[in-house]
Every structure is written in C-alpha cells, then in structure tokens.
PDB file of N, CA and C in Angstrom:
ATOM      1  N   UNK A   1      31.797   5.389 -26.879  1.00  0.00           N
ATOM      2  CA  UNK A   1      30.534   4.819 -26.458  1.00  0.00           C
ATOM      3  C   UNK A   1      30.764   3.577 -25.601  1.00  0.00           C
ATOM      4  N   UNK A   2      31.796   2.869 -25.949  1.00  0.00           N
ATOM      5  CA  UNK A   2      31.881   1.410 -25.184  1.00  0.00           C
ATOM      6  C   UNK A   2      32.464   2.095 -23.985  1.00  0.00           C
ATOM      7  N   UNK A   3      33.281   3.141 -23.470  1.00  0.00           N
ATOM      8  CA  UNK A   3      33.773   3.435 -22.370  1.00  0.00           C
ATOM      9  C   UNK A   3      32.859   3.888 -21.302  1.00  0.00           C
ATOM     10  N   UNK A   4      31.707   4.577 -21.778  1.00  0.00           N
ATOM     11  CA  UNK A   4      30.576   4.452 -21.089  1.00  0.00           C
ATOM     12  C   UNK A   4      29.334   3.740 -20.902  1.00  0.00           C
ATOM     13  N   UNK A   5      29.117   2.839 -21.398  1.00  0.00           N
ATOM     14  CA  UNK A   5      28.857   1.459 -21.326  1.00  0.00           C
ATOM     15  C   UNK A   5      29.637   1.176 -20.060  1.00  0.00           C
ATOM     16  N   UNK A   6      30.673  -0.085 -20.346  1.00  0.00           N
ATOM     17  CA  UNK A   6      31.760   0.311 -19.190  1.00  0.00           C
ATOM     18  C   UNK A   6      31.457   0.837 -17.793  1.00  0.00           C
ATOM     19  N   UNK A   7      31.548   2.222 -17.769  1.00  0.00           N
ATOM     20  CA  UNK A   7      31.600   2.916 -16.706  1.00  0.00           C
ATOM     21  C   UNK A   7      30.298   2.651 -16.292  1.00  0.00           C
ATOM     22  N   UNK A   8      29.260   2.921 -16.723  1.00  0.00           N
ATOM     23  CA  UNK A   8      28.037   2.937 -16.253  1.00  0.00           C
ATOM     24  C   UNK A   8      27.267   1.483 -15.841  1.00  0.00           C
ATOM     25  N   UNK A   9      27.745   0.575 -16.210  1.00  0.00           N
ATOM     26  CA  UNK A   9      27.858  -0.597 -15.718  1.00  0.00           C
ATOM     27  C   UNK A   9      28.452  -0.895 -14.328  1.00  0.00           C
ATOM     28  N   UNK A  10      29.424  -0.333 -14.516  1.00  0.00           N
ATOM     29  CA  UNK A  10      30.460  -0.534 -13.008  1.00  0.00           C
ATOM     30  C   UNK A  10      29.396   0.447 -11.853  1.00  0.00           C
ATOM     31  N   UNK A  11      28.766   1.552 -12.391  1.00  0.00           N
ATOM     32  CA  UNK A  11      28.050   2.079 -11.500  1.00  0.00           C
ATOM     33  C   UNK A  11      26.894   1.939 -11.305  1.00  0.00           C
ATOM     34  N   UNK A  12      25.825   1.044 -12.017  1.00  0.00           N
ATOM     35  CA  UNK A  12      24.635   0.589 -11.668  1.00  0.00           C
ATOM     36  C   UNK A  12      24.382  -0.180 -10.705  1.00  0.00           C
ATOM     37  N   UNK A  13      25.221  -1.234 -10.216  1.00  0.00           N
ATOM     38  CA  UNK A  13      25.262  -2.100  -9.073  1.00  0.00           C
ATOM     39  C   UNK A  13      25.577  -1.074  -7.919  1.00  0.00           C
ATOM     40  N   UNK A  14      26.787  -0.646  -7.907  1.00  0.00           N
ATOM     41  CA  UNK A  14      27.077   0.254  -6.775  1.00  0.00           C
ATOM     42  C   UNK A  14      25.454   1.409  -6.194  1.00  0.00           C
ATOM     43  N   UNK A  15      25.021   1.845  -7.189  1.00  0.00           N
ATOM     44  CA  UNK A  15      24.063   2.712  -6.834  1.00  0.00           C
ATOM     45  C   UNK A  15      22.582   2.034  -5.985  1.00  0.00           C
ATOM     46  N   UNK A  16      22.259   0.724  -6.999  1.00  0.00           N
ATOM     47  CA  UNK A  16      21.718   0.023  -6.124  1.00  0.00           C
ATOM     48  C   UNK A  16      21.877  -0.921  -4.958  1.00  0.00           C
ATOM     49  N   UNK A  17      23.183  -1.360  -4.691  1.00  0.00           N
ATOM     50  CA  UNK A  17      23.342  -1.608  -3.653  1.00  0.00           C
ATOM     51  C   UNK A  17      23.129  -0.406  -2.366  1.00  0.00           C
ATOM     52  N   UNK A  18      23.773   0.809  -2.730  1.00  0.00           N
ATOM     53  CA  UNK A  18      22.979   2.298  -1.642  1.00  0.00           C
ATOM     54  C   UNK A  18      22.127   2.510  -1.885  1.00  0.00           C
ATOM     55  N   UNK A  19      20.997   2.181  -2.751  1.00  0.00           N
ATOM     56  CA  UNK A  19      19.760   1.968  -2.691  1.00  0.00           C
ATOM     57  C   UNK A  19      19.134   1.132  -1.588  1.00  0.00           C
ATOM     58  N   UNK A  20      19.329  -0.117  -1.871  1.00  0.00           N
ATOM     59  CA  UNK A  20      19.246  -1.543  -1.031  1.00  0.00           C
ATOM     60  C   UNK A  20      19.580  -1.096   0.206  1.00  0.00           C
ATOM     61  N   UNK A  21      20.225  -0.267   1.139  1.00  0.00           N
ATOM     62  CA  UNK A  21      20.951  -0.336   2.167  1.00  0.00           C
ATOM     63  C   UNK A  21      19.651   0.972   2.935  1.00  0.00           C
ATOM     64  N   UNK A  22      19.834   1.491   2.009  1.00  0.00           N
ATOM     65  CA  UNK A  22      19.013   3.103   2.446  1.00  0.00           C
ATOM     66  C   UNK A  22      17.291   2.563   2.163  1.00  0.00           C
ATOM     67  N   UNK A  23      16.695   2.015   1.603  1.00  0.00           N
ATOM     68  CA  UNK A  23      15.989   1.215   2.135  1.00  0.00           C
ATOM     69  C   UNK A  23      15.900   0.974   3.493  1.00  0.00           C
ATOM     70  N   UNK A  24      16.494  -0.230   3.568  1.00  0.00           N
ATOM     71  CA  UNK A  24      16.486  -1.234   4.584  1.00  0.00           C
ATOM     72  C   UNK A  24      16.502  -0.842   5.939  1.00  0.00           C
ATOM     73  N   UNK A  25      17.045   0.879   5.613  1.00  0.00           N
ATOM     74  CA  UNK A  25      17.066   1.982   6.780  1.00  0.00           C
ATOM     75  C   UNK A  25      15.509   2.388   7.579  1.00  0.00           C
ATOM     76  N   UNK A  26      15.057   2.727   6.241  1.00  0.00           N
ATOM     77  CA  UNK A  26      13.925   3.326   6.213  1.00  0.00           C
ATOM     78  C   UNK A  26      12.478   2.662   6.270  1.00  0.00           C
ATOM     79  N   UNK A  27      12.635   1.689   5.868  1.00  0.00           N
ATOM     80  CA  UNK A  27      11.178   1.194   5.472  1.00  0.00           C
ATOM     81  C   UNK A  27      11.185  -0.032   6.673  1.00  0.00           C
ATOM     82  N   UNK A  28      10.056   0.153   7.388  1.00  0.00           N
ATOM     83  CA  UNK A  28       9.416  -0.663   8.471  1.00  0.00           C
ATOM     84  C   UNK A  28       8.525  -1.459   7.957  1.00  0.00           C
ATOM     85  N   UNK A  29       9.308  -3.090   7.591  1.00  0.00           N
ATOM     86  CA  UNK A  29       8.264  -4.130   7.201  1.00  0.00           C
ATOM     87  C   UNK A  29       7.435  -4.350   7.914  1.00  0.00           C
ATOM     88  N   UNK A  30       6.112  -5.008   8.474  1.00  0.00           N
ATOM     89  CA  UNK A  30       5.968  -5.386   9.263  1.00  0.00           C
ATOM     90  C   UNK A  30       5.526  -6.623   9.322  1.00  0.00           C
ATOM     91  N   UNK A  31       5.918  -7.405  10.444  1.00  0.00           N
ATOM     92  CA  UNK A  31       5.962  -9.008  10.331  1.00  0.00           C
ATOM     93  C   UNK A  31       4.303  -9.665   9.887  1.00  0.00           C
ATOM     94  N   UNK A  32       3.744 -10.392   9.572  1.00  0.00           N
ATOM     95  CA  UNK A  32       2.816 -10.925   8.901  1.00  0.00           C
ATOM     96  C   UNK A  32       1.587 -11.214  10.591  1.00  0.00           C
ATOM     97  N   UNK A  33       0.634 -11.465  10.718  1.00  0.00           N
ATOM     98  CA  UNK A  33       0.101 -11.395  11.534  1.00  0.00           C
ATOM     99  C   UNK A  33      -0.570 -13.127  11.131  1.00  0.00           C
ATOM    100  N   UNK A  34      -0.399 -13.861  12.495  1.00  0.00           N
ATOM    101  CA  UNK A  34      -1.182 -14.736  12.086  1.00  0.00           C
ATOM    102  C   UNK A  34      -3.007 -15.368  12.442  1.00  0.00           C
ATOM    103  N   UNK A  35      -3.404 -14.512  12.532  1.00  0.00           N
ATOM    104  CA  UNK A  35      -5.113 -14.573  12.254  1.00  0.00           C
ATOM    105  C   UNK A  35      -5.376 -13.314  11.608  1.00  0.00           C
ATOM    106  N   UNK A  36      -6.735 -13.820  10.882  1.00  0.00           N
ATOM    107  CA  UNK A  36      -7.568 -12.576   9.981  1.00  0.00           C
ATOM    108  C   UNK A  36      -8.013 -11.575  11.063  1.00  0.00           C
ATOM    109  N   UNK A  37      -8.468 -11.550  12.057  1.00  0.00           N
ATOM    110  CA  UNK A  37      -8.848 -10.701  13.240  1.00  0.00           C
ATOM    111  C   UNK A  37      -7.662  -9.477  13.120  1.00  0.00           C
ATOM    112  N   UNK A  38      -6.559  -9.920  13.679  1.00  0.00           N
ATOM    113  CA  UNK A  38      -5.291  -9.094  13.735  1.00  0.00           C
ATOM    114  C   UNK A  38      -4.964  -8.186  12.673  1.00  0.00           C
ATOM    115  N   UNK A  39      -5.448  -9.353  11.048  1.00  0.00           N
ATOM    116  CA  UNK A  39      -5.131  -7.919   9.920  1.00  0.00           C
ATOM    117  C   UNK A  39      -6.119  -7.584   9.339  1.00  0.00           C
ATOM    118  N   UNK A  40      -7.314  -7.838   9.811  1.00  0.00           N
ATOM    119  CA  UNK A  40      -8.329  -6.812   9.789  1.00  0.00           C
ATOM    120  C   UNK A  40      -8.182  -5.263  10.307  1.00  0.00           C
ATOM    121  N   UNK A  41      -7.954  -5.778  11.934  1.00  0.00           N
ATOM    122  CA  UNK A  41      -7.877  -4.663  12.603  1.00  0.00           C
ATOM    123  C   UNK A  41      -6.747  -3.775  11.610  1.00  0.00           C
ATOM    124  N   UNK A  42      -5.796  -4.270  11.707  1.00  0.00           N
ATOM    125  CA  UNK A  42      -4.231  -3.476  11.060  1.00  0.00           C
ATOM    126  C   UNK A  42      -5.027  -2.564   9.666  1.00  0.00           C
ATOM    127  N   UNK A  43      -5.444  -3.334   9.187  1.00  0.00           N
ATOM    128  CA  UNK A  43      -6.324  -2.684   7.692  1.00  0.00           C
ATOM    129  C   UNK A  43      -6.958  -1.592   7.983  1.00  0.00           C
ATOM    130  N   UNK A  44      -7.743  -2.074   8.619  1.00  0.00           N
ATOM    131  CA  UNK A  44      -8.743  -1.005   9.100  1.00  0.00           C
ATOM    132  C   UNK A  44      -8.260   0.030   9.479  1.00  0.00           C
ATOM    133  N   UNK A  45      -7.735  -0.177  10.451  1.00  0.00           N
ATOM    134  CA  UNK A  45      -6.464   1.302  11.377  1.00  0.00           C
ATOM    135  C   UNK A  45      -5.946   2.110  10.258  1.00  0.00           C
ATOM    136  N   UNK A  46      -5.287   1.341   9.303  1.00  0.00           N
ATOM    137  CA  UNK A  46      -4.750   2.058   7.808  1.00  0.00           C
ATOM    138  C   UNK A  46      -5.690   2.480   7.218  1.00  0.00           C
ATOM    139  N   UNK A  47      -6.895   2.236   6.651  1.00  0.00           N
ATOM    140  CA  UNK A  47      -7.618   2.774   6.152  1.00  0.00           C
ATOM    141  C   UNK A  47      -8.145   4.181   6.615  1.00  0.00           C
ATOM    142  N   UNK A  48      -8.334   4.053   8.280  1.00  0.00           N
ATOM    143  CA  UNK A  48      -8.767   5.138   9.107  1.00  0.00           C
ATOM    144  C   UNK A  48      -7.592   6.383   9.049  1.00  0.00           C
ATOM    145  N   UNK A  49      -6.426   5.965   9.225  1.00  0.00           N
ATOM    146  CA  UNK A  49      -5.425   6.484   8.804  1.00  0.00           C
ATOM    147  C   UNK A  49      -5.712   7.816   7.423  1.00  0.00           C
ATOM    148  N   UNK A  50      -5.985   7.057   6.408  1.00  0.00           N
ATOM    149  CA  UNK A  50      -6.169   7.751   4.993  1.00  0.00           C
ATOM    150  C   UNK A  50      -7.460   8.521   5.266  1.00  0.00           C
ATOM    151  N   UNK A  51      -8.047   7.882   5.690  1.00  0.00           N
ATOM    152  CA  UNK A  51      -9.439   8.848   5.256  1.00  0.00           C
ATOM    153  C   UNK A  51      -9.588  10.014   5.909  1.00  0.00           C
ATOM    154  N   UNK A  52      -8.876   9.876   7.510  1.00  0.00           N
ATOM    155  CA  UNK A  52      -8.858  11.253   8.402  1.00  0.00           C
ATOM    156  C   UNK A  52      -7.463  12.228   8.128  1.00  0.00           C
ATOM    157  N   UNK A  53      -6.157  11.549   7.538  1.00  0.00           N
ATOM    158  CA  UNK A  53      -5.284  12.557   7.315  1.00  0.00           C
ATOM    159  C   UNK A  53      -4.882  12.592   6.501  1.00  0.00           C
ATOM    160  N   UNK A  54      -4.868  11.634   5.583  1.00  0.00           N
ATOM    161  CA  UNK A  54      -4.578  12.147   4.227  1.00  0.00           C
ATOM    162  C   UNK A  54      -5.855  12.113   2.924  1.00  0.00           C
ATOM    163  N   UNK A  55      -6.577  12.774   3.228  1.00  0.00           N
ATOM    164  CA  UNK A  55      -7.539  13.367   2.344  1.00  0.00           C
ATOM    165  C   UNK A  55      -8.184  12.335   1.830  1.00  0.00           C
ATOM    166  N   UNK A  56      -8.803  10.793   2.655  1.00  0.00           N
ATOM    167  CA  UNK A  56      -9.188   9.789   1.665  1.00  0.00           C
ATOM    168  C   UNK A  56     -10.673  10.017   1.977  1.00  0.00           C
ATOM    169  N   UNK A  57     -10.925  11.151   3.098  1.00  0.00           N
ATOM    170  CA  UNK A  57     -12.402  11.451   3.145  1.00  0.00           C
ATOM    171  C   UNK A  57     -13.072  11.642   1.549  1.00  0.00           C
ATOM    172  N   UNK A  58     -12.344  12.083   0.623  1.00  0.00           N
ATOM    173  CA  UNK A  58     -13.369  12.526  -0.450  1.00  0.00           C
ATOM    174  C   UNK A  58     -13.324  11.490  -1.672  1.00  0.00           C
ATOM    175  N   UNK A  59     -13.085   9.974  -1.084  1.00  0.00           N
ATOM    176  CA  UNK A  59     -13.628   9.205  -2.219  1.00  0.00           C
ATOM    177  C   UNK A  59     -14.952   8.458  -1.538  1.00  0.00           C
ATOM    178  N   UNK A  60     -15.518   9.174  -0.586  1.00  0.00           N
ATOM    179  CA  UNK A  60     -16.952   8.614  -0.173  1.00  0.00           C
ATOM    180  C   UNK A  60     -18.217   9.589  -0.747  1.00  0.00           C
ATOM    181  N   UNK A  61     -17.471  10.402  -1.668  1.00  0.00           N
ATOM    182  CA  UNK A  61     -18.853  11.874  -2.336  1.00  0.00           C
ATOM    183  C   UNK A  61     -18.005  11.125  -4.036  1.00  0.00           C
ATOM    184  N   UNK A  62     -19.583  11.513  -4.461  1.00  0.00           N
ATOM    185  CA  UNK A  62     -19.848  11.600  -5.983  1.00  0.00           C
ATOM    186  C   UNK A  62     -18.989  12.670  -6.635  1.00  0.00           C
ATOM    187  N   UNK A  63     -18.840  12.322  -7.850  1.00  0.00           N
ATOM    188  CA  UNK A  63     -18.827  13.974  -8.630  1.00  0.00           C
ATOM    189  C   UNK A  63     -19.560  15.291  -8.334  1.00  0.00           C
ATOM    190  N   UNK A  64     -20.773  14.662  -7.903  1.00  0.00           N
ATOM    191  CA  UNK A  64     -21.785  15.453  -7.496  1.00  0.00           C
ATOM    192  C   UNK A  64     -21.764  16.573  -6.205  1.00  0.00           C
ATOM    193  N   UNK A  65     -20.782  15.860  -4.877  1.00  0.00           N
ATOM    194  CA  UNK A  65     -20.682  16.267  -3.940  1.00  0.00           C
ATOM    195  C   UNK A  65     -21.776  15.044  -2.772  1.00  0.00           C
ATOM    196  N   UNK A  66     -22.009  13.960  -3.487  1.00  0.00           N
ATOM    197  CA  UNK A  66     -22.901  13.516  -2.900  1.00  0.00           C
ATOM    198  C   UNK A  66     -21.760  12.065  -2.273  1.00  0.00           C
ATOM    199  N   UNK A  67     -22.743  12.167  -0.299  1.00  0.00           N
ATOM    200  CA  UNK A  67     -21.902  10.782  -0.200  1.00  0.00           C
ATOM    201  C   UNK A  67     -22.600   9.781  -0.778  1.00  0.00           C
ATOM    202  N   UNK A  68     -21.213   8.604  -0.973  1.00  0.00           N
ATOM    203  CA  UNK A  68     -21.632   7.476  -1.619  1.00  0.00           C
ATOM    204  C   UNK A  68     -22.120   6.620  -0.265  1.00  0.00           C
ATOM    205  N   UNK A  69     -23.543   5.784  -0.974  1.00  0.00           N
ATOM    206  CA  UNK A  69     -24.133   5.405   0.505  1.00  0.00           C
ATOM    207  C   UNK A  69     -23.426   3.763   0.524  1.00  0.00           C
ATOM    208  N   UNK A  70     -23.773   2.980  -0.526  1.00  0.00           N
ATOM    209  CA  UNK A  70     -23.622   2.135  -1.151  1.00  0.00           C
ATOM    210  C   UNK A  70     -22.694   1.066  -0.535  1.00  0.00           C
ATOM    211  N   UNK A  71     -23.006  -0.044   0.270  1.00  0.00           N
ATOM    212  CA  UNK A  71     -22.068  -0.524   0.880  1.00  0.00           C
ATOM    213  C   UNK A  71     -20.861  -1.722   0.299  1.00  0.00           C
ATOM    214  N   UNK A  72     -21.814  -1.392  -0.883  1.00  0.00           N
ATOM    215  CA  UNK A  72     -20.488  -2.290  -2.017  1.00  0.00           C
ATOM    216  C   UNK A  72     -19.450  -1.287  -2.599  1.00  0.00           C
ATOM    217  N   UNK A  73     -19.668   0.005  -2.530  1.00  0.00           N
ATOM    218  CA  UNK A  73     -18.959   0.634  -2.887  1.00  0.00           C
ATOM    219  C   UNK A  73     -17.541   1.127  -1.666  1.00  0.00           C
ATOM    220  N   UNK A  74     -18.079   0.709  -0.061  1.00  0.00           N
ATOM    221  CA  UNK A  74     -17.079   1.113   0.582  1.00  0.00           C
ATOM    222  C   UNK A  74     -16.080  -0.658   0.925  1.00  0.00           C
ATOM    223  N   UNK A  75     -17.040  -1.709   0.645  1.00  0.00           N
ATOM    224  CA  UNK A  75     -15.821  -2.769   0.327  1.00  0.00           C
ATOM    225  C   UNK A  75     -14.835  -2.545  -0.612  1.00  0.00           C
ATOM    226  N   UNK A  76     -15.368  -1.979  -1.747  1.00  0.00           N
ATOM    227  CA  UNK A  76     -14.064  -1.674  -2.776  1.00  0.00           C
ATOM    228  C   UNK A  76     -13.103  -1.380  -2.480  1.00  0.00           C
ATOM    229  N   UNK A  77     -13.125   0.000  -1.347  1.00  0.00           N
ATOM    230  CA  UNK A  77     -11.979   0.486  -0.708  1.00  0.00           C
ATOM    231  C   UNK A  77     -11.594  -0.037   0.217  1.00  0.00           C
ATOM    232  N   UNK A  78     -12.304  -1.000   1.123  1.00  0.00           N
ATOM    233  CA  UNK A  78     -11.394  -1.968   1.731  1.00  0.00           C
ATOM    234  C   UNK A  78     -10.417  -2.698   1.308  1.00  0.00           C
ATOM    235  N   UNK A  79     -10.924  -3.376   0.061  1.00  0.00           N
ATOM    236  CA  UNK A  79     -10.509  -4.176  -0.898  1.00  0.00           C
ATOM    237  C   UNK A  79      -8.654  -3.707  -1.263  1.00  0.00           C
ATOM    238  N   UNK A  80      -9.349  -2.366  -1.654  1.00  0.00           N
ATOM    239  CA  UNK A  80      -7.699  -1.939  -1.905  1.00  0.00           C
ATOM    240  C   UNK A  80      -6.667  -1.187  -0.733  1.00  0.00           C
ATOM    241  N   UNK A  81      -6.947  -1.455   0.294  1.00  0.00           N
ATOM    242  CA  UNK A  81      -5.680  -1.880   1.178  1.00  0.00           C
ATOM    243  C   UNK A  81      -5.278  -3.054   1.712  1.00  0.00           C
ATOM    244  N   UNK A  82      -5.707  -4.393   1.359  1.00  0.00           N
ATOM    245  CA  UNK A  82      -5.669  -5.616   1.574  1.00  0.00           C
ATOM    246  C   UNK A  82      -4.451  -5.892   0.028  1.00  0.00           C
ATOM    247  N   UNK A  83      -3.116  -6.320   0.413  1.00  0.00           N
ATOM    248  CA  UNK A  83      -2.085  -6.646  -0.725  1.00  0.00           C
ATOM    249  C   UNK A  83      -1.165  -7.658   0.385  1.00  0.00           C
ATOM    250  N   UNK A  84      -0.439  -8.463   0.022  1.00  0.00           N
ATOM    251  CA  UNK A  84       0.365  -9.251   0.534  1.00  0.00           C
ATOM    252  C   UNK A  84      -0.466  -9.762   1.937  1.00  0.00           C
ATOM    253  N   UNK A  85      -1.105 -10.600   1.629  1.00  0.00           N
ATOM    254  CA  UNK A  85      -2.159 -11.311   2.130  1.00  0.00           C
ATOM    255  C   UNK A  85      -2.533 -12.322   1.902  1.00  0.00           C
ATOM    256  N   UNK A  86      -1.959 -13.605   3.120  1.00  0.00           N
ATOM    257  CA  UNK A  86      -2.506 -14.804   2.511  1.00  0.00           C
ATOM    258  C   UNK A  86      -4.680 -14.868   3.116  1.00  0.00           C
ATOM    259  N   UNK A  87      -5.160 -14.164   3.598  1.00  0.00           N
ATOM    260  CA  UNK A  87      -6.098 -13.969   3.742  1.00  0.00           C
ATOM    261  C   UNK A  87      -7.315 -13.976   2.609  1.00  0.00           C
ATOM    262  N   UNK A  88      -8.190 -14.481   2.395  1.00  0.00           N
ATOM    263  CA  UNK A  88      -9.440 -14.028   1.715  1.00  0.00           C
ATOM    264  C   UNK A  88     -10.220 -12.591   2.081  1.00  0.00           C
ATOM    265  N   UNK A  89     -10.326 -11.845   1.067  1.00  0.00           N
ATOM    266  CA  UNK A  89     -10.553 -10.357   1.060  1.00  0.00           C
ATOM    267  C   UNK A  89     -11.820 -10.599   1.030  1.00  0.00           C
ATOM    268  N   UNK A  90     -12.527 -11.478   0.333  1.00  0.00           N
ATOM    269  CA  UNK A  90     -14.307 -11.341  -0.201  1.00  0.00           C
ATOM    270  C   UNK A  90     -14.983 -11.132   0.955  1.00  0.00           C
ATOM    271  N   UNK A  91     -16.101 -10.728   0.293  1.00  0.00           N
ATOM    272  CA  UNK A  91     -17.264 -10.347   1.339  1.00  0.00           C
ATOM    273  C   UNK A  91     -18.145 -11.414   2.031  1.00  0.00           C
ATOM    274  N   UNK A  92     -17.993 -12.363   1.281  1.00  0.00           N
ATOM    275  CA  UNK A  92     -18.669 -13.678   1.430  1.00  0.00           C
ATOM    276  C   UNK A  92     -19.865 -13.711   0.314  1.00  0.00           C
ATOM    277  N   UNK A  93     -20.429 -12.923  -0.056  1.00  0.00           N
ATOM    278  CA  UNK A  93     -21.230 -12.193  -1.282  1.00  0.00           C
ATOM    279  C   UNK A  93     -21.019 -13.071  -2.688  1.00  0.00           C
TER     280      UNK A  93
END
C-alpha cells in the first residue's frame, strides 16, 4: 500500500502539470475589457450565441410551451453570463 501511495504521488503532479500545459493550449482567455459598453456588447454576443446555436432558445417557453414575456425574467439570463466581472450586473431596479 505505501508503494502506491508513493507511486501515485510521484504521478499526480506530472499529470497535472500536462494538464496545465494542454490547457494553456486550448483555452482562449480573453483579456478584460475596459468599459461596461465593450462587455456588454461581448455578453450579449454570447448570449446570442446560446440562444441561436446551442439550444438556449427554449428557456424563454414555460413548461407549458408558453413564451416567457416577463422582462425580469430575461435579466435573469443575462445575469447568468456576466462572471469575472468587475462591472455591476443590476438593473438599476
């Protein structure tokens, strides 16, 4: 048991370091924008993004099949693509 302990120790770093690397490959940070105008727009574009290709059209219908009209209900979903943001999200509301 202690020999794999051991071993598997010696290989947890290694794996995440080719983790860390293969990352760093892949994933396109993108630099911080400095006015709310700029990551509005960016938000928005993402949001438009989801709703036309990846299927985010159907959190604007009810259970029912009904659209949601409700314009507090489509801040919500603004709401949640706004993360790493020194920006204020509120509505002013």
């Amino acid at each position: 048991m202690n020999f794999e302990i051991n071993r598997i120790s010696s290989v947890i770093p290694r794996l995440a370091n080719e983790l860390a690397v293969m990352l760093n490959k892949e994933l396109i940070v993108k630099p911080k924008t400095n006015d709310s105008y700029s990551e509005n727009i960016s938000r928005i574009l993402y949001l438009k993004k989801v709703i036309e290709c990846q299927d985010g059209y159907k959190l604007f219908y009810d259970s029912d099949g009904n659209v949601i009209r409700r314009e507090i209900d489509l801040q919500k979903y603004f709401k949640a693509v706004w993360y790493a943001t020194d920006f204020n999200v509120d509505s002013g509301k």
